[in-house]
PDB file of N, CA and C in Angstrom:
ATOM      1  N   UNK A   1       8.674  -0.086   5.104  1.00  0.00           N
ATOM      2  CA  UNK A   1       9.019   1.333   5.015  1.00  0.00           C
ATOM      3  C   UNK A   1      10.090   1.513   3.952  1.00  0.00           C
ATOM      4  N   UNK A   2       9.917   3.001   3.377  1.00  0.00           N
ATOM      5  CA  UNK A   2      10.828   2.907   2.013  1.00  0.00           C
ATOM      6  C   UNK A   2      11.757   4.287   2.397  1.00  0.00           C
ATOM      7  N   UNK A   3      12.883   4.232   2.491  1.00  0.00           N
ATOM      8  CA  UNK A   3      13.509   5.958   2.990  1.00  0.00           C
ATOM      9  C   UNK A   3      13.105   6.848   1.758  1.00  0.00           C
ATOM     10  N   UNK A   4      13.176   7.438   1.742  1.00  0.00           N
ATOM     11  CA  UNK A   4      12.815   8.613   0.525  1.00  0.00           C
ATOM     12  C   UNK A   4      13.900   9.953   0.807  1.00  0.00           C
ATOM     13  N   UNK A   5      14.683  10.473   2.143  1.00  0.00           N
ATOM     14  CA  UNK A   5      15.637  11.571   1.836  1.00  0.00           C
ATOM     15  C   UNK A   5      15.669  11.514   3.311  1.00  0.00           C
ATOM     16  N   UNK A   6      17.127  13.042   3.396  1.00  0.00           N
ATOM     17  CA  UNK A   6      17.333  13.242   4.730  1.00  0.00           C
ATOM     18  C   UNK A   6      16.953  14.790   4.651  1.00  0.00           C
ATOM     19  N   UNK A   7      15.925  15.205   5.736  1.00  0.00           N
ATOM     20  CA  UNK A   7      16.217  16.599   5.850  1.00  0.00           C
ATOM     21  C   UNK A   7      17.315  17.492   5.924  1.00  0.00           C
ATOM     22  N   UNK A   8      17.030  18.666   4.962  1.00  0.00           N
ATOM     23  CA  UNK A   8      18.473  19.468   5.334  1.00  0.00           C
ATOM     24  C   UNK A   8      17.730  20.953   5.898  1.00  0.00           C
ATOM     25  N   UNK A   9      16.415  20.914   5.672  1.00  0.00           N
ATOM     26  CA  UNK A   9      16.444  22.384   6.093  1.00  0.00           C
ATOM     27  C   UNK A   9      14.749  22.552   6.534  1.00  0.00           C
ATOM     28  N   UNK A  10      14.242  22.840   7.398  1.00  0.00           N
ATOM     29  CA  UNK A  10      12.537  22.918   8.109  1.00  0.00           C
ATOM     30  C   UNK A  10      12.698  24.320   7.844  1.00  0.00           C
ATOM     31  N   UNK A  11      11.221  24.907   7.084  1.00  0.00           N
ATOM     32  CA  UNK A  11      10.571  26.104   7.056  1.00  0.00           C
ATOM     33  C   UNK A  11       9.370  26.288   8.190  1.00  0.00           C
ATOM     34  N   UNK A  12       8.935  26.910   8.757  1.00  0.00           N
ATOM     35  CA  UNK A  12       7.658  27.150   9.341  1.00  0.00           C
ATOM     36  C   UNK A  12       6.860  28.213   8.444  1.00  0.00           C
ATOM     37  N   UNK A  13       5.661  28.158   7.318  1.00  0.00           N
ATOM     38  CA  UNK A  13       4.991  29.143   7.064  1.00  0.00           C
ATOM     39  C   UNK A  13       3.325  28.663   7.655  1.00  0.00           C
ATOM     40  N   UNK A  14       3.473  30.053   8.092  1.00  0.00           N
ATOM     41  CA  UNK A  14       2.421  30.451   8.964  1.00  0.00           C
ATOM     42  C   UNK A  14       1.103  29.518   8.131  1.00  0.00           C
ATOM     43  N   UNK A  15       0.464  30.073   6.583  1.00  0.00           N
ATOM     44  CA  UNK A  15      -0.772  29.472   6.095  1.00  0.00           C
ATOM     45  C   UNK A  15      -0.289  27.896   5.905  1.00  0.00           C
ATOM     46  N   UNK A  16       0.886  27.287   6.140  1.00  0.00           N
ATOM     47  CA  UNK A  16       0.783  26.306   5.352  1.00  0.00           C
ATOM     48  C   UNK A  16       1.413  24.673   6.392  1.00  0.00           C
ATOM     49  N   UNK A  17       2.234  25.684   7.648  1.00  0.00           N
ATOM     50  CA  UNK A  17       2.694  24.413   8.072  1.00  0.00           C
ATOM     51  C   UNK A  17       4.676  24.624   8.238  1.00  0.00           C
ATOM     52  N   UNK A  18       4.731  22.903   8.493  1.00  0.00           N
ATOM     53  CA  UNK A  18       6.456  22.886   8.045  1.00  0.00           C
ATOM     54  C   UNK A  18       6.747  22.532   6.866  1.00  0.00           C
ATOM     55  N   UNK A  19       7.341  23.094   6.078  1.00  0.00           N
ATOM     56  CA  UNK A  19       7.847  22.704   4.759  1.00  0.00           C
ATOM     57  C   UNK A  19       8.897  22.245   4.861  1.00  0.00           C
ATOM     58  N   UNK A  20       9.169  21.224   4.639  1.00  0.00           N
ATOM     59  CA  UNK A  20       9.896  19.717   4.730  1.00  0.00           C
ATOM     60  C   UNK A  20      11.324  20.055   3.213  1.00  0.00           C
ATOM     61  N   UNK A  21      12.675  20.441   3.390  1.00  0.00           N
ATOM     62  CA  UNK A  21      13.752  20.160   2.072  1.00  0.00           C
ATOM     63  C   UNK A  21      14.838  19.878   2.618  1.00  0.00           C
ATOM     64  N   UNK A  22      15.459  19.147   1.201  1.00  0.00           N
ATOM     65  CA  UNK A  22      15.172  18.991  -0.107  1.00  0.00           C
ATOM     66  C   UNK A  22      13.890  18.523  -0.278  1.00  0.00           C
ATOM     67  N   UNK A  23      12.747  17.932   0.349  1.00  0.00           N
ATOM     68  CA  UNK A  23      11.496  17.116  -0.161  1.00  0.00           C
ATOM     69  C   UNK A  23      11.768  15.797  -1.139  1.00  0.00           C
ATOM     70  N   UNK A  24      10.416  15.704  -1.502  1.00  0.00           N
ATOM     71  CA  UNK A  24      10.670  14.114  -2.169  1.00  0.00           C
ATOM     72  C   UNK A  24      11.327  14.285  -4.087  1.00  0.00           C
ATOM     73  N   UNK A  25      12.383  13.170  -4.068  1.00  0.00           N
ATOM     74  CA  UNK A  25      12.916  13.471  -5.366  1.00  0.00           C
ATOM     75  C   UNK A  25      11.875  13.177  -6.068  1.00  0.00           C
ATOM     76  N   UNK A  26      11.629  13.817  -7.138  1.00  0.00           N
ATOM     77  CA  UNK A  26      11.475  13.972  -8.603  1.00  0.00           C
ATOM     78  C   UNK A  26      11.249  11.797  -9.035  1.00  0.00           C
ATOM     79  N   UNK A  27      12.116  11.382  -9.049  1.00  0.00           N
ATOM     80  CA  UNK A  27      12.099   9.854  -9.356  1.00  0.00           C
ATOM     81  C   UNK A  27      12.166   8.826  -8.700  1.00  0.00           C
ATOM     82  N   UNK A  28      11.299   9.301  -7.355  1.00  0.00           N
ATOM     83  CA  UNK A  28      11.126   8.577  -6.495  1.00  0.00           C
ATOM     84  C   UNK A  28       9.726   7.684  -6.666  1.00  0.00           C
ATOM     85  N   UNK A  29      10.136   6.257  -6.501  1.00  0.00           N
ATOM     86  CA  UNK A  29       8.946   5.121  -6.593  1.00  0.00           C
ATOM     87  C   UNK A  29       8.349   4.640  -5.644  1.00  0.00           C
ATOM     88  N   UNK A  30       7.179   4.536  -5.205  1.00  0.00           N
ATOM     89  CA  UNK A  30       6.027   4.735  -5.747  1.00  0.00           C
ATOM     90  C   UNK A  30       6.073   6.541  -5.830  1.00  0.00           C
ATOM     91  N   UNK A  31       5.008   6.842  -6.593  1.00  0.00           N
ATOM     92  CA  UNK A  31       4.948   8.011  -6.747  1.00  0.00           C
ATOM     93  C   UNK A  31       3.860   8.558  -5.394  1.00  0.00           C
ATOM     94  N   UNK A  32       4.283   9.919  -4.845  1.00  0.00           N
ATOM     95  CA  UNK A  32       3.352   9.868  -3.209  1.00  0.00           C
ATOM     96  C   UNK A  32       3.192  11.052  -3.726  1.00  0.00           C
ATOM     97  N   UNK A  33       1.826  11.797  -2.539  1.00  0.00           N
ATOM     98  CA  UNK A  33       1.498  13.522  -2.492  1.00  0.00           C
ATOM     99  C   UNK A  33       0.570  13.237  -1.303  1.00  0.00           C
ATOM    100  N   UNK A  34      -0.253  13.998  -1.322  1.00  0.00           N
ATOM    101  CA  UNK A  34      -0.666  14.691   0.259  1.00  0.00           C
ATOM    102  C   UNK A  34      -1.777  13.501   0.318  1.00  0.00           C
ATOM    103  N   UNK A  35      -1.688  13.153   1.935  1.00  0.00           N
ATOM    104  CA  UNK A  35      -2.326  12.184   2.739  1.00  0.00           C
ATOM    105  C   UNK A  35      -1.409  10.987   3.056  1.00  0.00           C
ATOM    106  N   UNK A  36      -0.345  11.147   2.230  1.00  0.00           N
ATOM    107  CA  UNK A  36       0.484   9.784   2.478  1.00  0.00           C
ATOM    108  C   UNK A  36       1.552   9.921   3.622  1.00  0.00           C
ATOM    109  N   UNK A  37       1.385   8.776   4.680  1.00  0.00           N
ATOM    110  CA  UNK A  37       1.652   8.855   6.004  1.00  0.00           C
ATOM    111  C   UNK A  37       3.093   8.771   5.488  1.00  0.00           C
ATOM    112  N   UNK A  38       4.034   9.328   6.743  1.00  0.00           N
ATOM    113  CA  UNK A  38       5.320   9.314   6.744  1.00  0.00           C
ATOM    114  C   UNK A  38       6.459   9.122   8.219  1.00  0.00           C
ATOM    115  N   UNK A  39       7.459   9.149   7.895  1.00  0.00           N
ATOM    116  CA  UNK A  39       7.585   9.003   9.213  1.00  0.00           C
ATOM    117  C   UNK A  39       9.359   9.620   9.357  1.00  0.00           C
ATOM    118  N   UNK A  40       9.397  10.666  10.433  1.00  0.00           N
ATOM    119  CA  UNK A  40      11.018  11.117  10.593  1.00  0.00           C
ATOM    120  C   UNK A  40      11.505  10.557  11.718  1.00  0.00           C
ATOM    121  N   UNK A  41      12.561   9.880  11.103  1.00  0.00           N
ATOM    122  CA  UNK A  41      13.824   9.453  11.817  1.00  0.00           C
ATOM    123  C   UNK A  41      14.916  10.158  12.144  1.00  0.00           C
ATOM    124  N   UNK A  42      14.317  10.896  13.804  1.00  0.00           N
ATOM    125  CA  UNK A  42      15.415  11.818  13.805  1.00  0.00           C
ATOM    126  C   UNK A  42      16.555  11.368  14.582  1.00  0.00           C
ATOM    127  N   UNK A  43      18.066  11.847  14.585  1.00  0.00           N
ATOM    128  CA  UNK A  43      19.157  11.648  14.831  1.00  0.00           C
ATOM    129  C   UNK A  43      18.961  11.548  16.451  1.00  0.00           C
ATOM    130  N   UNK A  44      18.242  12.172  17.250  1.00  0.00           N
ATOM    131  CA  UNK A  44      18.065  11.933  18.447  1.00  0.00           C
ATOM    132  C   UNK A  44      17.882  10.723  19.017  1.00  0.00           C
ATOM    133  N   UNK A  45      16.998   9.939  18.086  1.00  0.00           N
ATOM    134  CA  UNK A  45      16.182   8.725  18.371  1.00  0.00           C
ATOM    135  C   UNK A  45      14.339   8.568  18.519  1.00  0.00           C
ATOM    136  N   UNK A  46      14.258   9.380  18.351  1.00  0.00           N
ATOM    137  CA  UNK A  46      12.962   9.933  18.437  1.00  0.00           C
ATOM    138  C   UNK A  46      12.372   9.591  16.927  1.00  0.00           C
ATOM    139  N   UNK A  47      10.802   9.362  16.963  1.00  0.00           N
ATOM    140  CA  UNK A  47      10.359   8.827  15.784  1.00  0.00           C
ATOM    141  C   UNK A  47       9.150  10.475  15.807  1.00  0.00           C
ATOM    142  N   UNK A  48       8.628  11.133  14.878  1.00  0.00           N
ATOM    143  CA  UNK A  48       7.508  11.089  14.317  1.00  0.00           C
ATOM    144  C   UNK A  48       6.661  11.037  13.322  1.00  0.00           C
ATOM    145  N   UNK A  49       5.643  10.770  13.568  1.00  0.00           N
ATOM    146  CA  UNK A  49       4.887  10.080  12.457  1.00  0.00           C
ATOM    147  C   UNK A  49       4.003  11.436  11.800  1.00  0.00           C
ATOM    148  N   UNK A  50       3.590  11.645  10.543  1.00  0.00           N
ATOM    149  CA  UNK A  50       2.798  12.246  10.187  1.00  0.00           C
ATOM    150  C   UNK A  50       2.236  11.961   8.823  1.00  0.00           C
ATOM    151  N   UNK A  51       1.731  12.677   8.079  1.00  0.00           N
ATOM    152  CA  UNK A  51       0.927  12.946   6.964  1.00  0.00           C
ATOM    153  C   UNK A  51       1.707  14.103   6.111  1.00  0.00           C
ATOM    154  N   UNK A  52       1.850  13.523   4.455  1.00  0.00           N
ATOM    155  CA  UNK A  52       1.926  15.246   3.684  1.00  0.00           C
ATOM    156  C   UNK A  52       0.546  15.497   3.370  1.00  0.00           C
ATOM    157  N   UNK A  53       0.900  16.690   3.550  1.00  0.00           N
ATOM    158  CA  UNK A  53      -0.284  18.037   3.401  1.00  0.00           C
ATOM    159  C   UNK A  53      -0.022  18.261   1.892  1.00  0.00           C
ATOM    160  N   UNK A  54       1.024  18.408   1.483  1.00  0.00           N
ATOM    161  CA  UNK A  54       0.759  19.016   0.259  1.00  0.00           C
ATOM    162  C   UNK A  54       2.172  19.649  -0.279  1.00  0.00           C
ATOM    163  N   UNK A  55       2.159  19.010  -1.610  1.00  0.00           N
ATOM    164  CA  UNK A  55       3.877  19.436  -2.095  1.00  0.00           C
ATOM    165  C   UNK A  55       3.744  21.001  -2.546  1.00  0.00           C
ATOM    166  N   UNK A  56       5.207  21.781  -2.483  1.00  0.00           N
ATOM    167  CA  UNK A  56       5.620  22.851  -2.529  1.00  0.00           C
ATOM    168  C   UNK A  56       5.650  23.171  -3.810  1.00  0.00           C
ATOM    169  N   UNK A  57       5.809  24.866  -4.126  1.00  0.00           N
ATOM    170  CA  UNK A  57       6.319  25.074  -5.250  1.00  0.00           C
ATOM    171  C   UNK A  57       7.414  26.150  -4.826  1.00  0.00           C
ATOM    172  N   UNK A  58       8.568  25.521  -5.626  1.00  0.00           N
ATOM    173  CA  UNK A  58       9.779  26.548  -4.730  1.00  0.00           C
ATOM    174  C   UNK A  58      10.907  27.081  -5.827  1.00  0.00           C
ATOM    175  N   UNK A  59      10.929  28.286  -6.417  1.00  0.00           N
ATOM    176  CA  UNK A  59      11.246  29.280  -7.555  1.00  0.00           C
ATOM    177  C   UNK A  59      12.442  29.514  -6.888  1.00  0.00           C
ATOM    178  N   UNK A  60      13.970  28.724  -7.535  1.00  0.00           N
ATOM    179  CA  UNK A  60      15.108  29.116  -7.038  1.00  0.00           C
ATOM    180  C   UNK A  60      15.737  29.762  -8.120  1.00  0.00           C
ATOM    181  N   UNK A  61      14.899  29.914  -9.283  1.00  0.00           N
ATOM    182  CA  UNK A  61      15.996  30.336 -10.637  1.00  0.00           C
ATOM    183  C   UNK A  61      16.264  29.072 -10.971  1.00  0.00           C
ATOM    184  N   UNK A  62      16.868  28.053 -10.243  1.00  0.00           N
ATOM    185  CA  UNK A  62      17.170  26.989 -10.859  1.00  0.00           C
ATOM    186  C   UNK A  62      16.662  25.563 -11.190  1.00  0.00           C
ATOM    187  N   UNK A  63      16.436  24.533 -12.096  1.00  0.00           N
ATOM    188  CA  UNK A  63      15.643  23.428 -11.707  1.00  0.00           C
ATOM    189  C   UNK A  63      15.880  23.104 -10.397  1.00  0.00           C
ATOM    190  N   UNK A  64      15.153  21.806 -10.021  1.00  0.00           N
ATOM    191  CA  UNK A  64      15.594  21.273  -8.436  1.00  0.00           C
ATOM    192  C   UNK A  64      14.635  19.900  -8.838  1.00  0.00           C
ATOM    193  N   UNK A  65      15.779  19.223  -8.239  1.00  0.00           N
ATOM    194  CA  UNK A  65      15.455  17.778  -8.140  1.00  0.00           C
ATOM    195  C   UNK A  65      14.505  16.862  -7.440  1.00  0.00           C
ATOM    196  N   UNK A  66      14.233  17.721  -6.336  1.00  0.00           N
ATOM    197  CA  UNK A  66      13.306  17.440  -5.496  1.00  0.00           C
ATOM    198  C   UNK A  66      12.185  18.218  -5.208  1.00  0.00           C
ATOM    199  N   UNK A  67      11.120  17.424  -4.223  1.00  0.00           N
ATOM    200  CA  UNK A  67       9.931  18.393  -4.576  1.00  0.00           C
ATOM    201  C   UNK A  67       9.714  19.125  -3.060  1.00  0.00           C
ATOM    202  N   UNK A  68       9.877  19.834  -2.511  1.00  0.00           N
ATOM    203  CA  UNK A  68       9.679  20.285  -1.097  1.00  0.00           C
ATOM    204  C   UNK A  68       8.510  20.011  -0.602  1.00  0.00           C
ATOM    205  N   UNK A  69       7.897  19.487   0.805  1.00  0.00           N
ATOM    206  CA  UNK A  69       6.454  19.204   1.155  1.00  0.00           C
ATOM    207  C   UNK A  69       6.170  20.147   2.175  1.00  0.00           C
ATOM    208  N   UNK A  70       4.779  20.078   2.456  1.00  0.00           N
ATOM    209  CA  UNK A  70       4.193  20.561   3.816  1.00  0.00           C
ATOM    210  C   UNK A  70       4.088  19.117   4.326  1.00  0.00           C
ATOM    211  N   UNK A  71       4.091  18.962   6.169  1.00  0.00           N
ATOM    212  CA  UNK A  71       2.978  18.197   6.577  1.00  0.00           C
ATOM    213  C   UNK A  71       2.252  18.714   7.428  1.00  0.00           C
ATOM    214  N   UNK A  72       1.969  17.663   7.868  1.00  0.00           N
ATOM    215  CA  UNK A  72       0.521  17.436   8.926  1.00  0.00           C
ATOM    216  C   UNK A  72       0.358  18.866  10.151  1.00  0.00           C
ATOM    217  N   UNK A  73      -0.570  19.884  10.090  1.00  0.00           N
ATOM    218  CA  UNK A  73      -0.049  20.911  10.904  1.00  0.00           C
ATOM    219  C   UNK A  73       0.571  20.749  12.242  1.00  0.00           C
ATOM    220  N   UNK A  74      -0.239  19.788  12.599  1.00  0.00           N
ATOM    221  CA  UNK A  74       0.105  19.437  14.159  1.00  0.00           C
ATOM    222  C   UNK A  74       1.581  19.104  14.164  1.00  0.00           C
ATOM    223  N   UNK A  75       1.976  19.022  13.177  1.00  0.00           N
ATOM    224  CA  UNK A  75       3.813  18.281  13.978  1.00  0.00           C
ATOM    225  C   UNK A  75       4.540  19.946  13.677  1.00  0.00           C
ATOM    226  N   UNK A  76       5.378  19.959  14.863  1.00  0.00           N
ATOM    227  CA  UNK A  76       5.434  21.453  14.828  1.00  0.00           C
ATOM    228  C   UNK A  76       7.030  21.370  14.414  1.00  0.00           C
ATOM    229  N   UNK A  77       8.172  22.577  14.198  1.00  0.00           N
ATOM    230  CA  UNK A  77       9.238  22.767  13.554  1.00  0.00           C
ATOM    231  C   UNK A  77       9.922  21.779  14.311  1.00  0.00           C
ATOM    232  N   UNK A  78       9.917  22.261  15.725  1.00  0.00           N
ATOM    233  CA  UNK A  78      10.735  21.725  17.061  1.00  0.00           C
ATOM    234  C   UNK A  78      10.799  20.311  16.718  1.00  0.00           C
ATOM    235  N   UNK A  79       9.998  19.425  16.401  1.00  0.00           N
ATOM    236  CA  UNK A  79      10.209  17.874  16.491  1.00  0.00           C
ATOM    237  C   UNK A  79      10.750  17.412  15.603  1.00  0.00           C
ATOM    238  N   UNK A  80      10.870  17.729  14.679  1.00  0.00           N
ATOM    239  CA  UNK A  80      12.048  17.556  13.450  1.00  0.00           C
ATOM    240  C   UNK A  80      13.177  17.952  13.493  1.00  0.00           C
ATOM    241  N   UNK A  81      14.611  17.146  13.352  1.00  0.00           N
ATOM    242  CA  UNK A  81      15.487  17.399  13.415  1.00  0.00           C
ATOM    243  C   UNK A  81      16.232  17.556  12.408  1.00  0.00           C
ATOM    244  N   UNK A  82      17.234  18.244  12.149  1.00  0.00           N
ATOM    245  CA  UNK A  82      18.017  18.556  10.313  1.00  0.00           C
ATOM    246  C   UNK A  82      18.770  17.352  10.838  1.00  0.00           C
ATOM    247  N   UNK A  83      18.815  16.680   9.682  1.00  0.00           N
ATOM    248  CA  UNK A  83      19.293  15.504   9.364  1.00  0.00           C
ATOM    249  C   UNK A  83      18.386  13.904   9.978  1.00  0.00           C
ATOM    250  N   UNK A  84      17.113  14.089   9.962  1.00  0.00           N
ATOM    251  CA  UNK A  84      16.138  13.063   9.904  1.00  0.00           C
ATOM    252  C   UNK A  84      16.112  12.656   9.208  1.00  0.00           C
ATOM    253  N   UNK A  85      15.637  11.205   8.920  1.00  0.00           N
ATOM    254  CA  UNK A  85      15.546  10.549   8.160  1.00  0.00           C
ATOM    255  C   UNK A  85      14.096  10.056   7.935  1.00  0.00           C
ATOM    256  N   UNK A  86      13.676  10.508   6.519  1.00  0.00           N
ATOM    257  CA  UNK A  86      12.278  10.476   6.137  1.00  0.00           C
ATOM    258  C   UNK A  86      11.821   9.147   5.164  1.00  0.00           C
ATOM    259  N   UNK A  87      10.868   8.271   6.056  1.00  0.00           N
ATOM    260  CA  UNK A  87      10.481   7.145   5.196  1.00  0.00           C
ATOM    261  C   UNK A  87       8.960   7.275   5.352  1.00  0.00           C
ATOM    262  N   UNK A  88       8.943   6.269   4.122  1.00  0.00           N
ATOM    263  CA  UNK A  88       7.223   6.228   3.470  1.00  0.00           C
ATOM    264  C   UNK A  88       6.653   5.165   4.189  1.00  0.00           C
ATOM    265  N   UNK A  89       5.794   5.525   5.517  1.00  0.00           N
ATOM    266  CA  UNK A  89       5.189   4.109   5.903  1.00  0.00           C
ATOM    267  C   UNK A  89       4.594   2.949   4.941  1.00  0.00           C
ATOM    268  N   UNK A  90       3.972   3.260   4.047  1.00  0.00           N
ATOM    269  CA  UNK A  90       3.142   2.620   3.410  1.00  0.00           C
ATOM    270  C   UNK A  90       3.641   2.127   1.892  1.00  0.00           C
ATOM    271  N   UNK A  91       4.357   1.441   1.607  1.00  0.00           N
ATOM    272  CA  UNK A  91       5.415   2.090   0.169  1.00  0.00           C
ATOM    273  C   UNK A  91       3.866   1.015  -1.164  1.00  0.00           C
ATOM    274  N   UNK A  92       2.692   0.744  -0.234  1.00  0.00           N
ATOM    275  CA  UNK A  92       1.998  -0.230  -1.521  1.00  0.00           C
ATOM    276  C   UNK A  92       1.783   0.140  -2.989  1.00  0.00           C
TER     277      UNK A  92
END
């Protein structure tokens, strides 16, 4: 497993899911996008596992370093905790 970031902030949109930020940096290795399993390490102790759905596009006025994701619909806002810790099951 490879960490890739800590959540700071869960969106819920309705067509799309939870949108996962900051999301994955910009120069992060291997390079990942949607289908690649993941997994949050939340501060509770609690693990879940999912899938990205599909990276964001997110218009702040300003660049941004990172890329914001959707995942897997089924994992709902509630099971994610701000300040999880998000790794790449699979880093091959």
């Amino acid at each position: 497993m490879k960490f890739i970031e800590k959540v700071e902030d869960i969106f819920n949109i309705s067509s799309r899911g939870c949108v996962i930020v900051p999301g994955i940096p910009y120069s992060f290795e291997p390079k990942i996008g949607s289908g690649v399993k993941i997994q949050f390490h939340n501060p509770s102790g609690s693990i879940i596992t999912t899938t990205i759905e599909g990276l964001e596009i997110v218009n702040r006025g300003k660049p941004m370093n990172h890329a914001p994701f959707s995942v897997d619909k089924t994992t709902k806002k509630s099971e994610i905790e701000l300040g999880a810790k998000i790794y790449l099951i699979n880093d091959e």
